[in-house]
PDB file of N, CA and C in Angstrom:
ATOM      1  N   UNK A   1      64.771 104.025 112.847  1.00  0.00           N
ATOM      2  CA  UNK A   1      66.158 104.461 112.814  1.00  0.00           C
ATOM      3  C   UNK A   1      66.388 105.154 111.476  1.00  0.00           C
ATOM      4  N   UNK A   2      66.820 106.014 111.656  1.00  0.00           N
ATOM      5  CA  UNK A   2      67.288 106.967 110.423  1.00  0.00           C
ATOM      6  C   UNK A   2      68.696 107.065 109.691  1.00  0.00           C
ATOM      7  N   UNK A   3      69.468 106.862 109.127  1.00  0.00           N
ATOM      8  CA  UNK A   3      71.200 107.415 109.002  1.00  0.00           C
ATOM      9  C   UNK A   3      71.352 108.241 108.100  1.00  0.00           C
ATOM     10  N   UNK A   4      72.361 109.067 108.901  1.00  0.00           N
ATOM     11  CA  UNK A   4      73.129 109.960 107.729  1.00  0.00           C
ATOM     12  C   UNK A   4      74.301 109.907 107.995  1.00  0.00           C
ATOM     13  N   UNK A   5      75.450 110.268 107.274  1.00  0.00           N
ATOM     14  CA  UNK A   5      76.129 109.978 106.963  1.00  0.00           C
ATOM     15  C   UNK A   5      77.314 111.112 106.562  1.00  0.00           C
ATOM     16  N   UNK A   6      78.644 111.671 106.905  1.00  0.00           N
ATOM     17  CA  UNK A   6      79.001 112.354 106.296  1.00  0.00           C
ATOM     18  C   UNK A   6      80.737 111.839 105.942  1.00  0.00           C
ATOM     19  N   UNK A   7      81.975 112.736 105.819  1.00  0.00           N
ATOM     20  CA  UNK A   7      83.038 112.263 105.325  1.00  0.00           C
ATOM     21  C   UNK A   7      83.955 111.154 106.365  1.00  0.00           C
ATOM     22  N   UNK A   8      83.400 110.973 107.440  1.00  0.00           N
ATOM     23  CA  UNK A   8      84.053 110.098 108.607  1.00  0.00           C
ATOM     24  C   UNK A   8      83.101 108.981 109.634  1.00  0.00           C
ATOM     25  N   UNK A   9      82.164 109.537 109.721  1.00  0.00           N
ATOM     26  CA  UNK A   9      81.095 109.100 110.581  1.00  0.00           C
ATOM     27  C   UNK A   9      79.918 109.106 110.190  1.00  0.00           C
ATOM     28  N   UNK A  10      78.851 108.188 111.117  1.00  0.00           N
ATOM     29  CA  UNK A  10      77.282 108.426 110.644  1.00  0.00           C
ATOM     30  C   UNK A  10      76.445 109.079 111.960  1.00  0.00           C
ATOM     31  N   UNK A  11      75.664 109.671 111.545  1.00  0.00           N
ATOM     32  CA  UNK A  11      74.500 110.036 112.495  1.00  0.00           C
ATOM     33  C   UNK A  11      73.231 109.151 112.428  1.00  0.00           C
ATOM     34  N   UNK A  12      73.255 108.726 113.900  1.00  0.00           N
ATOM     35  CA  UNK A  12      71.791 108.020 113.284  1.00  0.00           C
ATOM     36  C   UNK A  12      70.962 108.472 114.172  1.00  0.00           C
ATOM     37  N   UNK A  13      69.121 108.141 114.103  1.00  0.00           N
ATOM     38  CA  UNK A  13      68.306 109.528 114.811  1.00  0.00           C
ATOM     39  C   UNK A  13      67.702 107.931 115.035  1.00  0.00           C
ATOM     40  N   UNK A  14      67.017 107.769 116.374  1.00  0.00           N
ATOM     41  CA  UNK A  14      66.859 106.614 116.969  1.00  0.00           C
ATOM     42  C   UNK A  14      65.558 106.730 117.702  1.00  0.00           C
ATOM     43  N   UNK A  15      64.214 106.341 116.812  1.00  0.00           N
ATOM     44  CA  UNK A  15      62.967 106.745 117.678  1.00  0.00           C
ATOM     45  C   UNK A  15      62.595 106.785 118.843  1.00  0.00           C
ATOM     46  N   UNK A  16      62.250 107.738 119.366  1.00  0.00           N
ATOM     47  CA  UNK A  16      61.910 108.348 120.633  1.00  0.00           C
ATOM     48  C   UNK A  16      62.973 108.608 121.461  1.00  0.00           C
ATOM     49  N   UNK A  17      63.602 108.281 120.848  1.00  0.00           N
ATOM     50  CA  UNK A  17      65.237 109.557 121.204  1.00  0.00           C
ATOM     51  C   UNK A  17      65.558 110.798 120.912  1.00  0.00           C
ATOM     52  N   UNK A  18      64.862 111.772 121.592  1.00  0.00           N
ATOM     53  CA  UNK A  18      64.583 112.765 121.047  1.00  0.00           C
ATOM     54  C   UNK A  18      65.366 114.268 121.729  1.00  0.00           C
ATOM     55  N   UNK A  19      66.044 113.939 122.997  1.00  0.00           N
ATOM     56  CA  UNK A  19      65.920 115.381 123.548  1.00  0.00           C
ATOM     57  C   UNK A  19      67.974 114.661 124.121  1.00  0.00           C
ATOM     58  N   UNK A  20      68.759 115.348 124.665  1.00  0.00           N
ATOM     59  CA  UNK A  20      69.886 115.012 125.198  1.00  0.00           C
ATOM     60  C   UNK A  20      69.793 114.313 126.149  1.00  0.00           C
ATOM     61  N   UNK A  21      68.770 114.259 126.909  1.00  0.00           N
ATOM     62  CA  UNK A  21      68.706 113.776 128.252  1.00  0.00           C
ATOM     63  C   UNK A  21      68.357 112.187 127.759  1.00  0.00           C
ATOM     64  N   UNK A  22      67.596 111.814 126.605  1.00  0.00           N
ATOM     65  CA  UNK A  22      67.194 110.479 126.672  1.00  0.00           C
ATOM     66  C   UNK A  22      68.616 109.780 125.813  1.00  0.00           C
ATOM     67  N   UNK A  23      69.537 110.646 124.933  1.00  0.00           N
ATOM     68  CA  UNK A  23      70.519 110.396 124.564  1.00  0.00           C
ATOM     69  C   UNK A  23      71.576 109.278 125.588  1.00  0.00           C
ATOM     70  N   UNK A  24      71.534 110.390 126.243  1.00  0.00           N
ATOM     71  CA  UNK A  24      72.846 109.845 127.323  1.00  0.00           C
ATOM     72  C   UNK A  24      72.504 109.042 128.330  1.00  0.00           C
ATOM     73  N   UNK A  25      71.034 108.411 128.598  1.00  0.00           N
ATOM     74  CA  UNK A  25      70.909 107.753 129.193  1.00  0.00           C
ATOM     75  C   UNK A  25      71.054 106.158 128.240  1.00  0.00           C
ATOM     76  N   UNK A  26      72.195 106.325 126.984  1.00  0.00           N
ATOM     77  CA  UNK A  26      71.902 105.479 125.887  1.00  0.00           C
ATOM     78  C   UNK A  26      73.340 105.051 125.768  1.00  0.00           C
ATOM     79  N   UNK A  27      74.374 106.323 126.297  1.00  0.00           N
ATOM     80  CA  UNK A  27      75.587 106.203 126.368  1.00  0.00           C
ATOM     81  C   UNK A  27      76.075 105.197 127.233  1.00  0.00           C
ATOM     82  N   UNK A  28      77.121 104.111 126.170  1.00  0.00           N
ATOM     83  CA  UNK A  28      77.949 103.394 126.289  1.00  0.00           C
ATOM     84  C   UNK A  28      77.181 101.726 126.183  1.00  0.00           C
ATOM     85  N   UNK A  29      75.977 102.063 125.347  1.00  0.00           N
ATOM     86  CA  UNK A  29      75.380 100.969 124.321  1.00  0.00           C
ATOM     87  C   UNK A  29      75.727 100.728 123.599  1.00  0.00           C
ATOM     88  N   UNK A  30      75.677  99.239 123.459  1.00  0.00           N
ATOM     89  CA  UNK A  30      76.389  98.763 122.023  1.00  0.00           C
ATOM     90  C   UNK A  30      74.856  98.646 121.006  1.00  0.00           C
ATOM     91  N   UNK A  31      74.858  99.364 119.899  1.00  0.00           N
ATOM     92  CA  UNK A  31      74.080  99.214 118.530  1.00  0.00           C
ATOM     93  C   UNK A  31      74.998  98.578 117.869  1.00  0.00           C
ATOM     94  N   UNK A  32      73.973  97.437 117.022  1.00  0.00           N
ATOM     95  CA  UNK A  32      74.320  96.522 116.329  1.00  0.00           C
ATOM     96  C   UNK A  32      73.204  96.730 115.029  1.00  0.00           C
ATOM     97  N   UNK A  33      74.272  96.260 114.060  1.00  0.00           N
ATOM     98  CA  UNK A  33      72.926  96.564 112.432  1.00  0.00           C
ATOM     99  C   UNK A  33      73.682  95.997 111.329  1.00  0.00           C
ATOM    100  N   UNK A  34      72.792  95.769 110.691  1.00  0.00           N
ATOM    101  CA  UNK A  34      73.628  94.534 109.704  1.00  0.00           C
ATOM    102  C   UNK A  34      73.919  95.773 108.478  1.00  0.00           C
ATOM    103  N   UNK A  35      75.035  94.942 107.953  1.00  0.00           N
ATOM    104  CA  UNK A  35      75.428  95.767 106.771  1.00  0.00           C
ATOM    105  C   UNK A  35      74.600  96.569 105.633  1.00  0.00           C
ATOM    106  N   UNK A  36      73.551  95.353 105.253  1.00  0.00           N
ATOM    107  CA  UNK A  36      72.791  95.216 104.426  1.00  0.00           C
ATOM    108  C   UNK A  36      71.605  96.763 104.439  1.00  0.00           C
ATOM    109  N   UNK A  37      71.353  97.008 106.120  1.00  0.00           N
ATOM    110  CA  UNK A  37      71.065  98.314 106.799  1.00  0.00           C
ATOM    111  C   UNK A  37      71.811  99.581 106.444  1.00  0.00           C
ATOM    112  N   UNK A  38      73.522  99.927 105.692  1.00  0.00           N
ATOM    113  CA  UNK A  38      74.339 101.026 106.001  1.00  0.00           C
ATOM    114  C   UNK A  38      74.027 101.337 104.421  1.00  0.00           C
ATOM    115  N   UNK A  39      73.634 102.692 104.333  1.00  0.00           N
ATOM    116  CA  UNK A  39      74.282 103.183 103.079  1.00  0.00           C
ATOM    117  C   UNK A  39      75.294 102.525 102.168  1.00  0.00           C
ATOM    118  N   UNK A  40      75.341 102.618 101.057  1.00  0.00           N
ATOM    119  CA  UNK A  40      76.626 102.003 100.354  1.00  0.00           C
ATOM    120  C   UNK A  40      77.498 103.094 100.635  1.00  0.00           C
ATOM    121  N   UNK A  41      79.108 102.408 100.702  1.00  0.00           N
ATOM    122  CA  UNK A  41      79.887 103.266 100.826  1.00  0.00           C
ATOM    123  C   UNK A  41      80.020 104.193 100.073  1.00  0.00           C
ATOM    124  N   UNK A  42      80.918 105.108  99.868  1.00  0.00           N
ATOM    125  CA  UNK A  42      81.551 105.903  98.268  1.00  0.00           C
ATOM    126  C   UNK A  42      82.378 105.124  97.569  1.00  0.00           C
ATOM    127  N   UNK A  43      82.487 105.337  96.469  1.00  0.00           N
ATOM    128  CA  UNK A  43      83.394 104.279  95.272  1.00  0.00           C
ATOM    129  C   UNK A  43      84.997 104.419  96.290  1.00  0.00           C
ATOM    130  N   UNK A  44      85.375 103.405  96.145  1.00  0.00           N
ATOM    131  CA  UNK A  44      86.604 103.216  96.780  1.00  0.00           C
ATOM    132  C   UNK A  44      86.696 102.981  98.426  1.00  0.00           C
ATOM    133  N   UNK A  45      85.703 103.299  98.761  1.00  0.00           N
ATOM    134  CA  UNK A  45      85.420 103.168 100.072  1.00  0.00           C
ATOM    135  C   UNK A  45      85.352 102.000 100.794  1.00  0.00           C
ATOM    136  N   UNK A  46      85.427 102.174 101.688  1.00  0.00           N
ATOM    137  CA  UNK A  46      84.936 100.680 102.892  1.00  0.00           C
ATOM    138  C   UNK A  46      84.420 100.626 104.326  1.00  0.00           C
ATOM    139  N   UNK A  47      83.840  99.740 104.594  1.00  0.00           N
ATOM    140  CA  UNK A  47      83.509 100.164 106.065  1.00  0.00           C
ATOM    141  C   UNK A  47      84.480  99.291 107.033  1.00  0.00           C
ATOM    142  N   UNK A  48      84.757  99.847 107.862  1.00  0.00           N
ATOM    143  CA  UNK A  48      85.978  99.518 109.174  1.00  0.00           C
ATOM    144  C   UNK A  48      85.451  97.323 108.653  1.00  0.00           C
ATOM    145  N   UNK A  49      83.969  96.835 109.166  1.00  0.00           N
ATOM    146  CA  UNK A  49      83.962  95.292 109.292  1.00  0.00           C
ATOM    147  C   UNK A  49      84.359  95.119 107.855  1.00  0.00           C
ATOM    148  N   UNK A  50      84.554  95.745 106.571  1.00  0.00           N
ATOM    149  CA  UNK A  50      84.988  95.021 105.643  1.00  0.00           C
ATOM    150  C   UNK A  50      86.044  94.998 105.563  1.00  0.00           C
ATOM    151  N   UNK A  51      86.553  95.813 106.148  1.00  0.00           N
ATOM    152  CA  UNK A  51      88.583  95.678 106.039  1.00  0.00           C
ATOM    153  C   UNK A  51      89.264  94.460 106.920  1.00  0.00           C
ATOM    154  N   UNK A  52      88.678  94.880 108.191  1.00  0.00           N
ATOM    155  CA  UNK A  52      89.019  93.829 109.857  1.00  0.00           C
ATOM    156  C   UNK A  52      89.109  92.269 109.225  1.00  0.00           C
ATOM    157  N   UNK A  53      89.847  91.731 109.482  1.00  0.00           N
ATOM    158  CA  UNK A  53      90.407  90.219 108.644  1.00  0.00           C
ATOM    159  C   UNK A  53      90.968  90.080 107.603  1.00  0.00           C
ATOM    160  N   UNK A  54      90.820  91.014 106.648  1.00  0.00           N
ATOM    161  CA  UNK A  54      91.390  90.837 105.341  1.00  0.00           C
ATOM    162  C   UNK A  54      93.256  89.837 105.339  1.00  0.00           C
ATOM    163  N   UNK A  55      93.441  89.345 104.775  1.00  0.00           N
ATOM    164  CA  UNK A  55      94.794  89.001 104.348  1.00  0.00           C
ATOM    165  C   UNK A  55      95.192  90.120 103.714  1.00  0.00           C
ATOM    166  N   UNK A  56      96.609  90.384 103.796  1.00  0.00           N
ATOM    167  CA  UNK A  56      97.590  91.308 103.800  1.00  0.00           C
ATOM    168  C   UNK A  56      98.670  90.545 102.995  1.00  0.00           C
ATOM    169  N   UNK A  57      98.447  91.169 102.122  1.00  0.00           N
ATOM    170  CA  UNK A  57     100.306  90.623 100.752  1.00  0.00           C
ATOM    171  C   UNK A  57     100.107  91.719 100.279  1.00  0.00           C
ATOM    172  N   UNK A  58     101.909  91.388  99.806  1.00  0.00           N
ATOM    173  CA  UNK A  58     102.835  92.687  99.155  1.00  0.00           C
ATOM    174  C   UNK A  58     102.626  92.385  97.598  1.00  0.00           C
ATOM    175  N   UNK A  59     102.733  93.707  96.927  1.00  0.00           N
ATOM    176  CA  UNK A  59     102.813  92.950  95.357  1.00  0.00           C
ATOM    177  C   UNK A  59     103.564  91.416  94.845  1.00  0.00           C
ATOM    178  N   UNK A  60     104.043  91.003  95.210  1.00  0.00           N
ATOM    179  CA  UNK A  60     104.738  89.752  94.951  1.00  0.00           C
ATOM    180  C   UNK A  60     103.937  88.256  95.512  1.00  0.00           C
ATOM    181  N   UNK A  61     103.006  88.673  96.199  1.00  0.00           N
ATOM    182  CA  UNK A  61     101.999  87.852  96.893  1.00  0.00           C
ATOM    183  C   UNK A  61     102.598  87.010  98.131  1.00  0.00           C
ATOM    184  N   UNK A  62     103.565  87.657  99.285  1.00  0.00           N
ATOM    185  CA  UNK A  62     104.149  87.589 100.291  1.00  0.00           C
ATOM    186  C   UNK A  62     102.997  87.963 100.726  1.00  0.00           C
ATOM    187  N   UNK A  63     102.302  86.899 101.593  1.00  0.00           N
ATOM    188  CA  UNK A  63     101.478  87.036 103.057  1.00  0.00           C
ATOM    189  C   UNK A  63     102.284  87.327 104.030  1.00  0.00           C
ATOM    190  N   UNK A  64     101.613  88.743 104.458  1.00  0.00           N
ATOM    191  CA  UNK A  64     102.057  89.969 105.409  1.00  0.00           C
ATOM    192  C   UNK A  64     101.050  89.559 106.756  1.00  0.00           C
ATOM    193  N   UNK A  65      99.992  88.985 106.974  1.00  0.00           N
ATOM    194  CA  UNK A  65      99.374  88.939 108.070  1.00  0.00           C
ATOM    195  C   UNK A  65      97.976  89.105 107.666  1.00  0.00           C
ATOM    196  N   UNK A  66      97.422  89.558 108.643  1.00  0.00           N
ATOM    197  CA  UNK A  66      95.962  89.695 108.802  1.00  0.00           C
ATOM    198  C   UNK A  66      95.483  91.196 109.271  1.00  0.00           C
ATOM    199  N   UNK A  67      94.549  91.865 108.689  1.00  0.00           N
ATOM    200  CA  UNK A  67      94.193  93.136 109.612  1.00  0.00           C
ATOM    201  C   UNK A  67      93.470  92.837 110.517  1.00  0.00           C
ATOM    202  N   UNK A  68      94.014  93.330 111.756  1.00  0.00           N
ATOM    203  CA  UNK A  68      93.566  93.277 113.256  1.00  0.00           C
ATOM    204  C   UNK A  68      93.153  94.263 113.980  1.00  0.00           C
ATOM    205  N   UNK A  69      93.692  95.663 113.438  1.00  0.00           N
ATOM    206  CA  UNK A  69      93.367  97.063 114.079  1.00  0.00           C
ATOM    207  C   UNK A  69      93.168  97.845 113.073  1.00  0.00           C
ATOM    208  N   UNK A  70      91.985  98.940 112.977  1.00  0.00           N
ATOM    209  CA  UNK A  70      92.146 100.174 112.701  1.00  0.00           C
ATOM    210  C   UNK A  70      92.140 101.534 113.150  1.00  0.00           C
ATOM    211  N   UNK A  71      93.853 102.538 113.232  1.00  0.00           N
ATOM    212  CA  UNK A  71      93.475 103.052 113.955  1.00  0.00           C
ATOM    213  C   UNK A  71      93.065 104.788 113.386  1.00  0.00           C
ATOM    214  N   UNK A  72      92.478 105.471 113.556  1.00  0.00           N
ATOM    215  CA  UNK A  72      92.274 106.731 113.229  1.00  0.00           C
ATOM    216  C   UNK A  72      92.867 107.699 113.668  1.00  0.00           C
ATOM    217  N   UNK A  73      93.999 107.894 112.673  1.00  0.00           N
ATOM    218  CA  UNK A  73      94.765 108.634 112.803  1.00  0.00           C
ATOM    219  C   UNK A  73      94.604 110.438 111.860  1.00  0.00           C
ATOM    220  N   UNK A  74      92.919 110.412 112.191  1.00  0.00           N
ATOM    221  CA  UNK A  74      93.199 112.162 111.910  1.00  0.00           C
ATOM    222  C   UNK A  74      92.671 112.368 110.190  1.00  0.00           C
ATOM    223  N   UNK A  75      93.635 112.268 109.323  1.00  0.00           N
ATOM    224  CA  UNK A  75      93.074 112.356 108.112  1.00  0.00           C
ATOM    225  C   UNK A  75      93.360 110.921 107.215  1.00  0.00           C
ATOM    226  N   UNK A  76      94.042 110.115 107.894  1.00  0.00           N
ATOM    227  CA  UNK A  76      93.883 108.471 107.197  1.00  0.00           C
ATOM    228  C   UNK A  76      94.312 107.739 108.385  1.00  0.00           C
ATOM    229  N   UNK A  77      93.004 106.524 107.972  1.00  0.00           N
ATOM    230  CA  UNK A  77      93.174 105.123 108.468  1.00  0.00           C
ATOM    231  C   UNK A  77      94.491 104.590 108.610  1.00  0.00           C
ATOM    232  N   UNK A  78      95.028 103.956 109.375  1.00  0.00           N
ATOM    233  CA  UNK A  78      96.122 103.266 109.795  1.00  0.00           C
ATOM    234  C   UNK A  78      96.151 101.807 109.866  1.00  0.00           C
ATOM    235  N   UNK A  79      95.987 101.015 108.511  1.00  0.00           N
ATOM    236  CA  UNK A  79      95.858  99.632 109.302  1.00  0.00           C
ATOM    237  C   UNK A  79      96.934  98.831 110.035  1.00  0.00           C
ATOM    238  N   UNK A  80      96.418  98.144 110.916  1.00  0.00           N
ATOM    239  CA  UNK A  80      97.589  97.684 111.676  1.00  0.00           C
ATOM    240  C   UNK A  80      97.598  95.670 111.470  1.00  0.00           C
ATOM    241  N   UNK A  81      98.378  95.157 110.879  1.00  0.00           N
ATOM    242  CA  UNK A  81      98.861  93.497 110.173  1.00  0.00           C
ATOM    243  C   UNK A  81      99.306  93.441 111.502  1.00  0.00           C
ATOM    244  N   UNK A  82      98.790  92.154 111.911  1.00  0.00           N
ATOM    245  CA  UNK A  82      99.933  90.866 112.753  1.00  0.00           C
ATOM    246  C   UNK A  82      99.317  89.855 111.960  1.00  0.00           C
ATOM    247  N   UNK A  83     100.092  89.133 113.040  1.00  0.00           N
ATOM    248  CA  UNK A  83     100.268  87.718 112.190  1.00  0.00           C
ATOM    249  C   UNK A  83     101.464  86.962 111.469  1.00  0.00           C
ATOM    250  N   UNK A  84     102.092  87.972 110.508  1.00  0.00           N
ATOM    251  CA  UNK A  84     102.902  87.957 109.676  1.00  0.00           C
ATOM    252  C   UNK A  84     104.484  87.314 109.934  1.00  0.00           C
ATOM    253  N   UNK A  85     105.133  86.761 109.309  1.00  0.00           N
ATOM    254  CA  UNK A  85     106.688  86.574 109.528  1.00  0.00           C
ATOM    255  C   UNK A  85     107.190  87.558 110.028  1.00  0.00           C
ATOM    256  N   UNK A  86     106.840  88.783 109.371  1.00  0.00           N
ATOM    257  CA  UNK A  86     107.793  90.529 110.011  1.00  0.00           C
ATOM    258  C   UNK A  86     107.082  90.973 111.461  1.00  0.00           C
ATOM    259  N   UNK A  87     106.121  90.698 111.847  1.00  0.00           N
ATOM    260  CA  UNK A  87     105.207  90.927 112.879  1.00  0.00           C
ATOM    261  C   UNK A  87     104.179  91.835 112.647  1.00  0.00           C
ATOM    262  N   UNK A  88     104.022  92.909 113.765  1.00  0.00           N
ATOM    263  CA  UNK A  88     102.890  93.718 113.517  1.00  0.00           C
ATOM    264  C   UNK A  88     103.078  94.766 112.417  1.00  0.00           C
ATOM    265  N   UNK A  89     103.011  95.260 111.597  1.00  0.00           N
ATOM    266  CA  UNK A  89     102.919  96.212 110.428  1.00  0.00           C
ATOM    267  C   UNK A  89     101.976  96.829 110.490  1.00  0.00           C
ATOM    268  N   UNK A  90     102.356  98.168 110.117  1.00  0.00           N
ATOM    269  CA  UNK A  90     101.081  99.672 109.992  1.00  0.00           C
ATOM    270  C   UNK A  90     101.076 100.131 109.079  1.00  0.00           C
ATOM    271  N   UNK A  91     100.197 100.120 108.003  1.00  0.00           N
ATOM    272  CA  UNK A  91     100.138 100.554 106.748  1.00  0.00           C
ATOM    273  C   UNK A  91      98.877 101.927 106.568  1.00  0.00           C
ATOM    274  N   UNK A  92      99.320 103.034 106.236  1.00  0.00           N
ATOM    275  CA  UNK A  92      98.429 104.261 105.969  1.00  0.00           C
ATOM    276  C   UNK A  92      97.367 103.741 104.569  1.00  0.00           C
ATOM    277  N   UNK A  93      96.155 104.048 104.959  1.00  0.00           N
ATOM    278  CA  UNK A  93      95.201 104.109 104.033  1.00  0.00           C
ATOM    279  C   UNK A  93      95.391 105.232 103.077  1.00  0.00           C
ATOM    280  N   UNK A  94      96.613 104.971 102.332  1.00  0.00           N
ATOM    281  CA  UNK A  94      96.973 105.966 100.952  1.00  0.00           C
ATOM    282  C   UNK A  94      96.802 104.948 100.147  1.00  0.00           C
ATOM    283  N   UNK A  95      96.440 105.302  98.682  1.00  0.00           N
ATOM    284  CA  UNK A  95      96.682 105.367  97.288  1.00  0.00           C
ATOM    285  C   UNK A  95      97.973 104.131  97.032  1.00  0.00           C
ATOM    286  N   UNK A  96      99.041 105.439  97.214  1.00  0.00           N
ATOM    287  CA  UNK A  96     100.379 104.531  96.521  1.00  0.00           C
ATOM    288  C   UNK A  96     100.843 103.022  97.887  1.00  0.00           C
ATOM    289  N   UNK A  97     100.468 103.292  98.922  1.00  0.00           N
ATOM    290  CA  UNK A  97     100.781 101.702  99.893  1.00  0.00           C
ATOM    291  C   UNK A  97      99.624 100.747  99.407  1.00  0.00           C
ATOM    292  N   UNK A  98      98.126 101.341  99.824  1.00  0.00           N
ATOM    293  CA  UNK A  98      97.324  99.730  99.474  1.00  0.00           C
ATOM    294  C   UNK A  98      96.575 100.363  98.016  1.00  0.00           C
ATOM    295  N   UNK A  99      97.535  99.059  97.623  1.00  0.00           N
ATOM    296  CA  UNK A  99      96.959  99.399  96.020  1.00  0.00           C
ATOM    297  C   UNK A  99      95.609  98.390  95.809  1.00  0.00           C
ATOM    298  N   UNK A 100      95.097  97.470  96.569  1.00  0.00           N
ATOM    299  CA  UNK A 100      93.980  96.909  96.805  1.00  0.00           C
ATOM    300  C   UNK A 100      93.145  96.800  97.430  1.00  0.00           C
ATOM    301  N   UNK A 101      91.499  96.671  97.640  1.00  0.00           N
ATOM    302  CA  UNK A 101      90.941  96.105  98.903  1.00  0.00           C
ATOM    303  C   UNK A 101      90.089  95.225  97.862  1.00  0.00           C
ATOM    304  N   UNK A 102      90.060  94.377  98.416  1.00  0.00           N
ATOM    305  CA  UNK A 102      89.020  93.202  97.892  1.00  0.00           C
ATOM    306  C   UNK A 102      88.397  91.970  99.032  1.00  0.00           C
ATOM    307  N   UNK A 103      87.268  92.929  99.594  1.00  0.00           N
ATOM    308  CA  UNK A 103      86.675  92.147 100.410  1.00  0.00           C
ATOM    309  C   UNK A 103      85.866  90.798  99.515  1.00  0.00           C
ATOM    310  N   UNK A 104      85.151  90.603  99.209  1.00  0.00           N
ATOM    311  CA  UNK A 104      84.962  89.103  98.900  1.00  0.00           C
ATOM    312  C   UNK A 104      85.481  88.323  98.338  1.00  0.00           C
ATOM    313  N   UNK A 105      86.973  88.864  98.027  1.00  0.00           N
ATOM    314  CA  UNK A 105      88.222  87.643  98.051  1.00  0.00           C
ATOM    315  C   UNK A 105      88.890  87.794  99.440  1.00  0.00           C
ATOM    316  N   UNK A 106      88.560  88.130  99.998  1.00  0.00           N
ATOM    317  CA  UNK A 106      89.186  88.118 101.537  1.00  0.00           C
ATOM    318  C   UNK A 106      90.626  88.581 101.484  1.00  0.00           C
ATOM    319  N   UNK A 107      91.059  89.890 100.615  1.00  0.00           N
ATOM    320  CA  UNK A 107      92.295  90.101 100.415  1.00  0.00           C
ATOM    321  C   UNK A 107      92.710  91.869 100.463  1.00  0.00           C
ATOM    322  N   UNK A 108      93.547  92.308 100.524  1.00  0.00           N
ATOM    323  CA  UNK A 108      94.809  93.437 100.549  1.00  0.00           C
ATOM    324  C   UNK A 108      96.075  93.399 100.090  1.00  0.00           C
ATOM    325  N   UNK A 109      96.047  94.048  98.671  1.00  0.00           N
ATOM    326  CA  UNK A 109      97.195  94.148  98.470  1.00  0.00           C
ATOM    327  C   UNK A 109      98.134  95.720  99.008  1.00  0.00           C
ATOM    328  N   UNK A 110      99.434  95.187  99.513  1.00  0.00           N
ATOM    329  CA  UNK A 110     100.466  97.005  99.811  1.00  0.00           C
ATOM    330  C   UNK A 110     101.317  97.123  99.122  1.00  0.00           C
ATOM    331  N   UNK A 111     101.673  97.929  99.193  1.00  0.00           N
ATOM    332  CA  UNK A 111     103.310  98.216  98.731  1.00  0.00           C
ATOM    333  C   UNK A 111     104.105  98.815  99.919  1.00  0.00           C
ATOM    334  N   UNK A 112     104.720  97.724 100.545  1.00  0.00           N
ATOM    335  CA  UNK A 112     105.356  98.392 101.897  1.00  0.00           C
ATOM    336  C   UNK A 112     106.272  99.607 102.103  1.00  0.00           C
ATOM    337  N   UNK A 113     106.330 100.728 102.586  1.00  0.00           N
ATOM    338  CA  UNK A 113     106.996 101.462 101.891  1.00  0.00           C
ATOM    339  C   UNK A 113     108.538 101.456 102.855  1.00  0.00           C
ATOM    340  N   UNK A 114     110.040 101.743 102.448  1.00  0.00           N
ATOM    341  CA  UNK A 114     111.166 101.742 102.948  1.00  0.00           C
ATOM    342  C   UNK A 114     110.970 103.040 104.225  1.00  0.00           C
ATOM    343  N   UNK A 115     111.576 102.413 104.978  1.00  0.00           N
ATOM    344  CA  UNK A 115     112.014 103.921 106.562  1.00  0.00           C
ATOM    345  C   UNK A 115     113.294 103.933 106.020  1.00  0.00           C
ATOM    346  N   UNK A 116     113.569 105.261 105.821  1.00  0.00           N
ATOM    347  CA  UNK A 116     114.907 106.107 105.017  1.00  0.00           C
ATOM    348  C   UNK A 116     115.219 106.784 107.275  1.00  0.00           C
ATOM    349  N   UNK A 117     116.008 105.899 107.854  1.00  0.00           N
ATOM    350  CA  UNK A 117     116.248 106.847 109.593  1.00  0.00           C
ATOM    351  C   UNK A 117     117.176 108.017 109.169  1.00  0.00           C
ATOM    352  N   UNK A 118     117.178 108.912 110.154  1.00  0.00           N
ATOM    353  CA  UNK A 118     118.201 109.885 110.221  1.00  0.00           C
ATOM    354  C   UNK A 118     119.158 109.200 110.134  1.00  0.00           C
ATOM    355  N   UNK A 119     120.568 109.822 109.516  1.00  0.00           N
ATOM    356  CA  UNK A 119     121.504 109.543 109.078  1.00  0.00           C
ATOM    357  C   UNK A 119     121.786 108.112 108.171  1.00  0.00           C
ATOM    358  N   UNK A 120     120.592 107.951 107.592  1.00  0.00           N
ATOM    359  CA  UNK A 120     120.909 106.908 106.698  1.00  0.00           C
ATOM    360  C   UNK A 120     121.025 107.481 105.459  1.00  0.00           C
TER     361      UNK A 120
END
């Protein structure tokens, strides 16, 4: 098995998988590979299983939930919290909302941001 890797996804080249036809007779297999197997991420980076569980608090250390979904929304991640007192929450993989990831503290910090509705 080979990987590469580019700004969203990986390619991986899978011996004696060689032509389209032996491809798709492959489609809708589950591959499984341990972490320890993936490239390191890029600095700041993460891979989808290191985010999935994390605890979710706000700067003030209000437990917000648990991450349960990620969804790909195009040019950023969307994580999606249940669990929580407020319920399900969707937080964009920006900068200024999660000002943390810290997988081997099992944690996420956000900064939830205000919905300003029409006519408010």
């Amino acid at each position: 098995m080979r990987l590469q890797k580019n700004d969203r996804e990986a390619i991986i080249k899978l011996q004696g998988v060689n032509d389209r036809d032996a491809a798709e007779r492959l489609r809708g297999a589950t591959l499984r590979i341990r972490g320890n197997q993936l490239p390191p991420p890029d600095e700041d980076a993460y891979f989808h299983y290191q985010i999935l569980g994390l605890q979710v608090e706000n700067e003030a250390g209000e437990v917000l939930g648990i991450v349960t979904d990620i969804i790909d929304a195009g040019e950023v991640d969307v994580y999606v919290v249940s669990g929580g007192a407020r319920g399900e929450q969707l937080f964009p993989a920006l900068r200024h909302v999660v000002l943390e990831i810290d997988p081997p503290a099992g944690r996420m910090v956000v900064r939830p941001q205000e919905y300003v509705g029409e006519g408010t």
